[in-house]
N, C-alpha and C. Protein backbone atom coordinates (compact mmCIF):
# COMPACT_ATOMS: atom_id res chain seq x y z
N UNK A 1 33.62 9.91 -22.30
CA UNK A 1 34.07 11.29 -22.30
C UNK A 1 34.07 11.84 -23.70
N UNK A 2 33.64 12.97 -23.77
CA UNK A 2 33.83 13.96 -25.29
C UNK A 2 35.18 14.52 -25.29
N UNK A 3 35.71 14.99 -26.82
CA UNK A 3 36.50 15.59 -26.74
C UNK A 3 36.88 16.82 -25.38
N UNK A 4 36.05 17.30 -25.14
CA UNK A 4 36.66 18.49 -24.15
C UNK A 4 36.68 18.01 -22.75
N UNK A 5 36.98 16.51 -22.40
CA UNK A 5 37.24 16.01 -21.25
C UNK A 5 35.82 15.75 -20.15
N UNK A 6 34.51 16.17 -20.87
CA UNK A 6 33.62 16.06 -20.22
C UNK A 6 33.12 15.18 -20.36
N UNK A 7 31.64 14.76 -19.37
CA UNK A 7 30.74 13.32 -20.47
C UNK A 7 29.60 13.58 -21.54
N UNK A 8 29.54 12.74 -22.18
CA UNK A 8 28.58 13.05 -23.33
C UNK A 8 27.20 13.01 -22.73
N UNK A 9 26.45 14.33 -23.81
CA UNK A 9 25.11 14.96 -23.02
C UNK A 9 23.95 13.80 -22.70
N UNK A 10 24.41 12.40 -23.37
CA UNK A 10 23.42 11.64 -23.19
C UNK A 10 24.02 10.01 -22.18
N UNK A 11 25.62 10.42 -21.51
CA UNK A 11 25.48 9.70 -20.22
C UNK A 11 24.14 9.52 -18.95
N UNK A 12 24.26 9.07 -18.19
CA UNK A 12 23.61 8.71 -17.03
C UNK A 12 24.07 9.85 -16.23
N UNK A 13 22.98 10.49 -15.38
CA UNK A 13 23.90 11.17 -14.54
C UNK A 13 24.17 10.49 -13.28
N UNK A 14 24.65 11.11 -12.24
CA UNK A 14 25.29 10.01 -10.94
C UNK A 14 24.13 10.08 -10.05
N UNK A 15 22.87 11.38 -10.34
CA UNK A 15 21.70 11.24 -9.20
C UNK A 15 21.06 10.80 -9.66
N UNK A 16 20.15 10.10 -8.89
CA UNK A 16 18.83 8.76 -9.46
C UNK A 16 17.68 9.45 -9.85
N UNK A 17 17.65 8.43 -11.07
CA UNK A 17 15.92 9.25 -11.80
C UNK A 17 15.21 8.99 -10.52
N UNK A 18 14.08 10.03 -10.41
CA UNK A 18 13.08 10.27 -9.53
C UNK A 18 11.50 9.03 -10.38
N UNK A 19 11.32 8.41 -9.19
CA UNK A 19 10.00 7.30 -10.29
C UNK A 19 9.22 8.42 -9.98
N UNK A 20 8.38 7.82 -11.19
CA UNK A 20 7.18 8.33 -11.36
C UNK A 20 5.97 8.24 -10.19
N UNK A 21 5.26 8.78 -9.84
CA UNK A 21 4.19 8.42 -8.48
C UNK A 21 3.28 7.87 -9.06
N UNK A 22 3.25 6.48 -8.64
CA UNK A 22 1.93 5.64 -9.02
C UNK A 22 0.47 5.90 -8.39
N UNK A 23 0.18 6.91 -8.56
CA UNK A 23 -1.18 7.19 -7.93
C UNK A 23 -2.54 6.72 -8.84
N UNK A 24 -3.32 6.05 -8.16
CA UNK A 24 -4.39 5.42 -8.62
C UNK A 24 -5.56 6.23 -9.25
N UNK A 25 -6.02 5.90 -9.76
CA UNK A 25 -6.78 6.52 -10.90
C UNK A 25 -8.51 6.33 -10.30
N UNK A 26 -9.44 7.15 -10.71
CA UNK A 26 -10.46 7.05 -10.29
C UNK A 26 -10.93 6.19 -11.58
N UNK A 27 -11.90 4.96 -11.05
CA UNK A 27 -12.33 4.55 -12.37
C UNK A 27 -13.00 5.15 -13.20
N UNK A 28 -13.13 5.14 -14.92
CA UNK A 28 -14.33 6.02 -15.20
C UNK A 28 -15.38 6.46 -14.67
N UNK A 29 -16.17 5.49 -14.61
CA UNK A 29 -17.97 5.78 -13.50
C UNK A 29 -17.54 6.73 -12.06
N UNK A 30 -16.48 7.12 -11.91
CA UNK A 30 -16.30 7.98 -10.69
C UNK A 30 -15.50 8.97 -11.35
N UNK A 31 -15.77 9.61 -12.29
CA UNK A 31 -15.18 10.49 -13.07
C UNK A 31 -15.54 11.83 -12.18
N UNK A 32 -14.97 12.98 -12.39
CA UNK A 32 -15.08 14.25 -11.49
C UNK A 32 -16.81 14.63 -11.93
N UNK A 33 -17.52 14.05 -13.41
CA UNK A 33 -18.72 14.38 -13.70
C UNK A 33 -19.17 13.86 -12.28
N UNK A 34 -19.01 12.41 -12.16
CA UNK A 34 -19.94 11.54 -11.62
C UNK A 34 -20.23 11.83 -9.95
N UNK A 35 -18.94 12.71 -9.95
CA UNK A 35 -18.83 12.86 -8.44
C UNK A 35 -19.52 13.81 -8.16
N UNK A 36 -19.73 14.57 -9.05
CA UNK A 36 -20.51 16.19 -8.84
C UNK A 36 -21.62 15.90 -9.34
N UNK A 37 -22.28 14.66 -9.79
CA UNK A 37 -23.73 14.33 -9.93
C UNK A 37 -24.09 13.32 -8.80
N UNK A 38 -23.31 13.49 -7.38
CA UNK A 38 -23.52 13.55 -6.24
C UNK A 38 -23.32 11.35 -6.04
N UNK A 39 -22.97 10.92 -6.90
CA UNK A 39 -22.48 9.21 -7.06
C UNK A 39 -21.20 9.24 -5.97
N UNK A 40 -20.88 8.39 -4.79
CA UNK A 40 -19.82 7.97 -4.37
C UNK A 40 -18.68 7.63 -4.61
N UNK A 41 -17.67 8.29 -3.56
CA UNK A 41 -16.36 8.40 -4.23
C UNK A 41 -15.78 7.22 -3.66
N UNK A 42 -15.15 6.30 -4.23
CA UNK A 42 -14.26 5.20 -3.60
C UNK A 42 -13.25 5.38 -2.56
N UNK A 43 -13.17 4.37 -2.31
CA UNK A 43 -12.41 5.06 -0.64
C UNK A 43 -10.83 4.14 -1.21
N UNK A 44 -10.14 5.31 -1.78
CA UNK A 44 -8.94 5.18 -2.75
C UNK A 44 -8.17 5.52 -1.36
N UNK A 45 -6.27 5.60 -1.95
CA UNK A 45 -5.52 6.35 -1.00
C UNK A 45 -5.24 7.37 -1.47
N UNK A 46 -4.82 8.90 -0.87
CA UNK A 46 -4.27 9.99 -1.36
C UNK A 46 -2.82 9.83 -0.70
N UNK A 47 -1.87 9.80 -2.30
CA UNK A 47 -0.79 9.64 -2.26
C UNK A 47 0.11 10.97 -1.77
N UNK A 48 1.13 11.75 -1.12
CA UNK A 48 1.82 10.39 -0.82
C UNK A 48 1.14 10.37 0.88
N UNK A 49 0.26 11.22 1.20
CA UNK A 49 0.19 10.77 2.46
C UNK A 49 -0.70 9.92 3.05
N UNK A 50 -0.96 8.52 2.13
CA UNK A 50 -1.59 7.18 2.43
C UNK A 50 -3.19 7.94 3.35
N UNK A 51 -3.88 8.56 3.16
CA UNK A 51 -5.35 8.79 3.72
C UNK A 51 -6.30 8.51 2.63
N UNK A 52 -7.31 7.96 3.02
CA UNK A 52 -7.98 7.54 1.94
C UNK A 52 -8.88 8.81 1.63
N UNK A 53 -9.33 9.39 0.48
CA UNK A 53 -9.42 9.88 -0.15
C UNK A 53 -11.28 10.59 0.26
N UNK A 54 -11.89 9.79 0.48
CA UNK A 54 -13.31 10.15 0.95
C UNK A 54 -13.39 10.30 2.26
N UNK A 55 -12.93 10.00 3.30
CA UNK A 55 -13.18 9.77 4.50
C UNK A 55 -12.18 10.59 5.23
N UNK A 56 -11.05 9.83 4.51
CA UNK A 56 -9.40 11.31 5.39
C UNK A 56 -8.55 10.12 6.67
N UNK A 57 -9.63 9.13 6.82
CA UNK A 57 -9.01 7.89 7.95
C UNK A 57 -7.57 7.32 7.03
N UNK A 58 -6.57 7.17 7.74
CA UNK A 58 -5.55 6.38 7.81
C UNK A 58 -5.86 4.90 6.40
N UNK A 59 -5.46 4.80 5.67
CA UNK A 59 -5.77 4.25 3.97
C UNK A 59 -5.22 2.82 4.42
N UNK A 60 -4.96 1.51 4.42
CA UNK A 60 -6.65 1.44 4.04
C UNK A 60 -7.93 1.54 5.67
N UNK A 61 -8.91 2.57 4.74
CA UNK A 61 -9.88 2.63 5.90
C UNK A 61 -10.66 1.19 6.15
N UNK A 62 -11.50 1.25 6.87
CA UNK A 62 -12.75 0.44 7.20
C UNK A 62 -13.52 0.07 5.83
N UNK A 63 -13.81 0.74 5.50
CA UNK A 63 -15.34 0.75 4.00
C UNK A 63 -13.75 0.35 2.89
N UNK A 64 -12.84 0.91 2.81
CA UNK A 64 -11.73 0.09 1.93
C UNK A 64 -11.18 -1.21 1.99
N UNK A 65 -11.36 -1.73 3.59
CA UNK A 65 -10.99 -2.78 3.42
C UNK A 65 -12.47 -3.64 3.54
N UNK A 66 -13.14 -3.65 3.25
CA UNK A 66 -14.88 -4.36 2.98
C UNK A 66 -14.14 -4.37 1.27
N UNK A 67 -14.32 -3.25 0.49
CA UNK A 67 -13.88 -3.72 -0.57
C UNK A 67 -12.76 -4.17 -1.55
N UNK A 68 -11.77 -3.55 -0.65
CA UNK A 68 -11.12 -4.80 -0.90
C UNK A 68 -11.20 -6.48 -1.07
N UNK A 69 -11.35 -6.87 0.63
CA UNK A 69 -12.30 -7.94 0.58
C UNK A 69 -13.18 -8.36 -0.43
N UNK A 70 -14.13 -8.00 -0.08
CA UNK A 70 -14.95 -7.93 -1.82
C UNK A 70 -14.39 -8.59 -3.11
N UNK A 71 -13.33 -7.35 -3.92
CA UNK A 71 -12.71 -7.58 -4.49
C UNK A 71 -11.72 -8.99 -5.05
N UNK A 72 -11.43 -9.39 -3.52
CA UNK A 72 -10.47 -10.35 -3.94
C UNK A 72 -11.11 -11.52 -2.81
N UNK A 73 -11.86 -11.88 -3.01
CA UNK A 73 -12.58 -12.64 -2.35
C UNK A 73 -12.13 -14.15 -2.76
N UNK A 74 -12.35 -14.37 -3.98
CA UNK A 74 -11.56 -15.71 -4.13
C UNK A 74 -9.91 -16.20 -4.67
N UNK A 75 -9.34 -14.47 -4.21
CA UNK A 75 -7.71 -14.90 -4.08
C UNK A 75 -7.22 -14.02 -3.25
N UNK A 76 -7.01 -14.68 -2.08
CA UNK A 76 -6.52 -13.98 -0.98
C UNK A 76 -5.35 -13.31 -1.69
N UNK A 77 -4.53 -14.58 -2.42
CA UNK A 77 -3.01 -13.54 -2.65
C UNK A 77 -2.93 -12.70 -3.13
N UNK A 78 -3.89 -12.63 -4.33
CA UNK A 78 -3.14 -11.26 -4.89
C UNK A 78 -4.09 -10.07 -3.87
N UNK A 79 -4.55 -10.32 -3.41
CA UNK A 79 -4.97 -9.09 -2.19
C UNK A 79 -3.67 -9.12 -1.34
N UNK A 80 -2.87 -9.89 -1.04
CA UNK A 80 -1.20 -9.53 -0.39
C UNK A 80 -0.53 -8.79 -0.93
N UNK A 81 -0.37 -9.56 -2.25
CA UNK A 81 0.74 -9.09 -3.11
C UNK A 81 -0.06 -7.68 -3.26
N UNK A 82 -0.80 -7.12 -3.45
CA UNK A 82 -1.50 -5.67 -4.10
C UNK A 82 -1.32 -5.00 -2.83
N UNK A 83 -1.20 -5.21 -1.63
CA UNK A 83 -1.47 -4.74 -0.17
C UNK A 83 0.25 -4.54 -0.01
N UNK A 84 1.11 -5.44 -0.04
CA UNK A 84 2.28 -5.61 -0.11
C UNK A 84 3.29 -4.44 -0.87
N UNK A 85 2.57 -4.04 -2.19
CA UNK A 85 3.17 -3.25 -2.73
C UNK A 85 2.78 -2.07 -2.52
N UNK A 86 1.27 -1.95 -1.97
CA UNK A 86 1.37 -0.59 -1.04
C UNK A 86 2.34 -0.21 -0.08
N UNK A 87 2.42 -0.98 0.90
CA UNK A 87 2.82 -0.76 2.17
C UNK A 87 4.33 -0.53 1.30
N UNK A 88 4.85 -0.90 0.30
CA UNK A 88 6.14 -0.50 -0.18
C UNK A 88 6.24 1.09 -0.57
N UNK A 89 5.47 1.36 -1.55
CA UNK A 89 5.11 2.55 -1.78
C UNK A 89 4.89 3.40 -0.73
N UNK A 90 3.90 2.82 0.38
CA UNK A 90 3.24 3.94 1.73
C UNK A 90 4.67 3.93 2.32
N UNK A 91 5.69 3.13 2.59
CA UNK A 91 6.84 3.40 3.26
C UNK A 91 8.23 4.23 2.60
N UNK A 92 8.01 4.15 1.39
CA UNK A 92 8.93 5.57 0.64
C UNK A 92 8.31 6.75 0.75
N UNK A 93 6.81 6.31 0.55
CA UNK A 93 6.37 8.22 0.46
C UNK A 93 6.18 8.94 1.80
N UNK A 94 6.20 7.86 2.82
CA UNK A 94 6.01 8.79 4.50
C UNK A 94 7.41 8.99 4.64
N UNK A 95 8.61 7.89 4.27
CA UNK A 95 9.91 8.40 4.84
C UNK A 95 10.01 9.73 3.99
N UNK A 96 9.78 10.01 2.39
CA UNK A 96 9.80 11.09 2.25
C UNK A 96 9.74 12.52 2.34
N UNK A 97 8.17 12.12 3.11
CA UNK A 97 7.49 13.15 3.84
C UNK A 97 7.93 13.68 4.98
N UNK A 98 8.24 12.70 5.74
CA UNK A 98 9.23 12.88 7.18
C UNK A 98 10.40 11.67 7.62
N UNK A 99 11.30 12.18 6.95
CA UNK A 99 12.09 11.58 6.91
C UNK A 99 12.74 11.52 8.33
N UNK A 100 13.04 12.20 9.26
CA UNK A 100 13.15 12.06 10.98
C UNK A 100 12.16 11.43 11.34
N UNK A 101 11.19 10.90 11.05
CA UNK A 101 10.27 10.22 11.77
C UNK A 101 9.59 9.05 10.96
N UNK A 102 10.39 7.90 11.03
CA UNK A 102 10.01 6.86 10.37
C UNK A 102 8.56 6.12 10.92
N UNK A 103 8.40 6.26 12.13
CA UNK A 103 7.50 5.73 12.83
C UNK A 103 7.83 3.95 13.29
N UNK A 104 6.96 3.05 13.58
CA UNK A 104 6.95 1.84 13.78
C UNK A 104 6.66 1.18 12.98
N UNK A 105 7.87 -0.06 12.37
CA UNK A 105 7.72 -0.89 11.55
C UNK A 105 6.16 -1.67 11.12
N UNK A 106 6.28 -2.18 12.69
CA UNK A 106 4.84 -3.31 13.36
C UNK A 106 3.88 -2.20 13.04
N UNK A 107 3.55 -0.99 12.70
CA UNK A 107 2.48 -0.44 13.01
C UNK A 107 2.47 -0.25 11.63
N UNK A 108 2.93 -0.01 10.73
CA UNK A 108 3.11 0.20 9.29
C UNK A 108 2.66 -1.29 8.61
N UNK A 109 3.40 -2.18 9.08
CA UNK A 109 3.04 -3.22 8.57
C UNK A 109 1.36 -4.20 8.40
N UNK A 110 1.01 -3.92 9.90
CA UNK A 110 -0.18 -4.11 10.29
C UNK A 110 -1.16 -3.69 9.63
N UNK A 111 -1.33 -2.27 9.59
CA UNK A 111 -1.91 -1.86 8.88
C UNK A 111 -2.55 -1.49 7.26
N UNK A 112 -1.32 -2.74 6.62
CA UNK A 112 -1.41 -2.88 5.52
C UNK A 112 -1.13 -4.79 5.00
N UNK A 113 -0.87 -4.80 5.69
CA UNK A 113 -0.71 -6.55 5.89
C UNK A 113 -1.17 -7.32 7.52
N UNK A 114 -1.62 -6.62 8.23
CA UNK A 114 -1.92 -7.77 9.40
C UNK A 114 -3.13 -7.71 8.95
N UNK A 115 -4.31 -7.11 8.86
CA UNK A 115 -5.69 -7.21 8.96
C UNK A 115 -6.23 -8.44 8.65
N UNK A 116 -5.79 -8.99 6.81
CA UNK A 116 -5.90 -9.30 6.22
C UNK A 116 -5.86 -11.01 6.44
N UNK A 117 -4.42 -11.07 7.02
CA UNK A 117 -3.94 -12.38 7.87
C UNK A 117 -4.76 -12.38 8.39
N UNK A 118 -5.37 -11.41 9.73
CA UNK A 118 -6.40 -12.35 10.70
C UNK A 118 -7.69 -12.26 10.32
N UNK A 119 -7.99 -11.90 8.89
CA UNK A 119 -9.19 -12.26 8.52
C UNK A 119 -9.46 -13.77 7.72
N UNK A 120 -8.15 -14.46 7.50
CA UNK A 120 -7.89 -15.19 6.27
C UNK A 120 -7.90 -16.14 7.67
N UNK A 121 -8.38 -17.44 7.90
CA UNK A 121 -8.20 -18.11 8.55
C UNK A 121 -7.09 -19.27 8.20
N UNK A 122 -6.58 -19.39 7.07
CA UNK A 122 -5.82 -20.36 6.05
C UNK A 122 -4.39 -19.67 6.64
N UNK A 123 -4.44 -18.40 6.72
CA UNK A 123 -3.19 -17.42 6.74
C UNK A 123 -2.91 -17.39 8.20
N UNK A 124 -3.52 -17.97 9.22
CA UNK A 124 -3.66 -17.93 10.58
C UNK A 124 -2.60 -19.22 11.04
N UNK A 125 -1.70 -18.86 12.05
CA UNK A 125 -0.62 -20.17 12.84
C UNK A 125 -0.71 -19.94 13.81
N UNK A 126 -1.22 -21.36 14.22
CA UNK A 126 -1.68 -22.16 15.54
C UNK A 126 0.04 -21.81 16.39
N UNK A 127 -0.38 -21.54 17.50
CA UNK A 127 0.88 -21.68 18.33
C UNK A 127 1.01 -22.25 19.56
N UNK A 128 1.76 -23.08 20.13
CA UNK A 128 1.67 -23.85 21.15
C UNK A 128 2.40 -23.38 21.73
N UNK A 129 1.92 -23.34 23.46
CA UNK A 129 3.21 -22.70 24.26
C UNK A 129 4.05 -23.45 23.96
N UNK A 130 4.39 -24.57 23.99
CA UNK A 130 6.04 -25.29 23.70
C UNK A 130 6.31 -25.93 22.79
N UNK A 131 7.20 -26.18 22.13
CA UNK A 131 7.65 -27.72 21.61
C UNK A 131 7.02 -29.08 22.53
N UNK A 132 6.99 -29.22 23.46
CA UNK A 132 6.92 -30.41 24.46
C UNK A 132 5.98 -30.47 24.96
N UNK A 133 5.04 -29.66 24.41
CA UNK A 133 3.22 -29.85 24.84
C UNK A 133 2.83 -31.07 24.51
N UNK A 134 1.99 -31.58 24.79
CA UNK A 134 1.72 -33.25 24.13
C UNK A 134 0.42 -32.61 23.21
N UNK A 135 0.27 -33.20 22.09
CA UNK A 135 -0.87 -32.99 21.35
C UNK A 135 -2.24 -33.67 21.78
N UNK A 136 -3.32 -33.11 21.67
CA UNK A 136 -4.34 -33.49 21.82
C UNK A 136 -4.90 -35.01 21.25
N UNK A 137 -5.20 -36.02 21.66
CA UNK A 137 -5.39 -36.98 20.49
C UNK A 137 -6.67 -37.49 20.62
């Protein structure tokens, strides 16, 4: 508190800093030149309403997740962990957007973490109808 019973101008206030929006960057070679010298636009997301950016399909699209794939071809994880922190981000900025309408967990999730699992065969669990099945031998 300052003398005149108030707080000093460089307390905290009690409402939360607003983060910054991590929106992804076009790489150089897809610079606004490159795009208007008619070169392909990456199939990015447009924040905050998760559509990918060339196409307008639901982020990640089809041709996004090829490169993705691509991309992380010899580490599945950090294609999770990078997918993972979308779906964190895609789930603040839609509750934002519509906050009465959260939608479905499973359908949010899927779409940013199931694909991936059932492409990864390592990431795949065997399930047996029972405990008390006898194993194959």
């Amino acid at each position: 508190m300052n003398s005149d019973g108030g707080c000093p101008a460089d307390a905290e206030s009690s409402e939360p800093a607003e983060r910054p929006s991590l929106r992804p960057l076009a790489p150089p070679e897809r610079s606004a030149g490159a795009v208007r010298a008619g070169l392909p636009r990456p199939h990015l997301p447009m924040r905050p309403l998760w559509r990918c950016r060339r196409c307008g399909h639901p982020w990640p699209c089809g041709a996004a997740k090829v490169a993705l794939l691509t991309e992380h071809r010899d580490s599945p994880v950090s294609l999770f962990f990078y997918l993972a922190s979308c779906l964190h981000d895609a789930i603040e900025d839609l509750h934002q957007l519509h906050p009465s309408d959260t939608g479905s967990a499973a359908d949010v999730f899927d779409r940013f973490l199931g694909w991936p699992a059932r492409h990864y065969r390592s990431y795949r669990i065997a399930i047996r109808a029972s405990p008390d099945e006898e194993k194959p031998s």
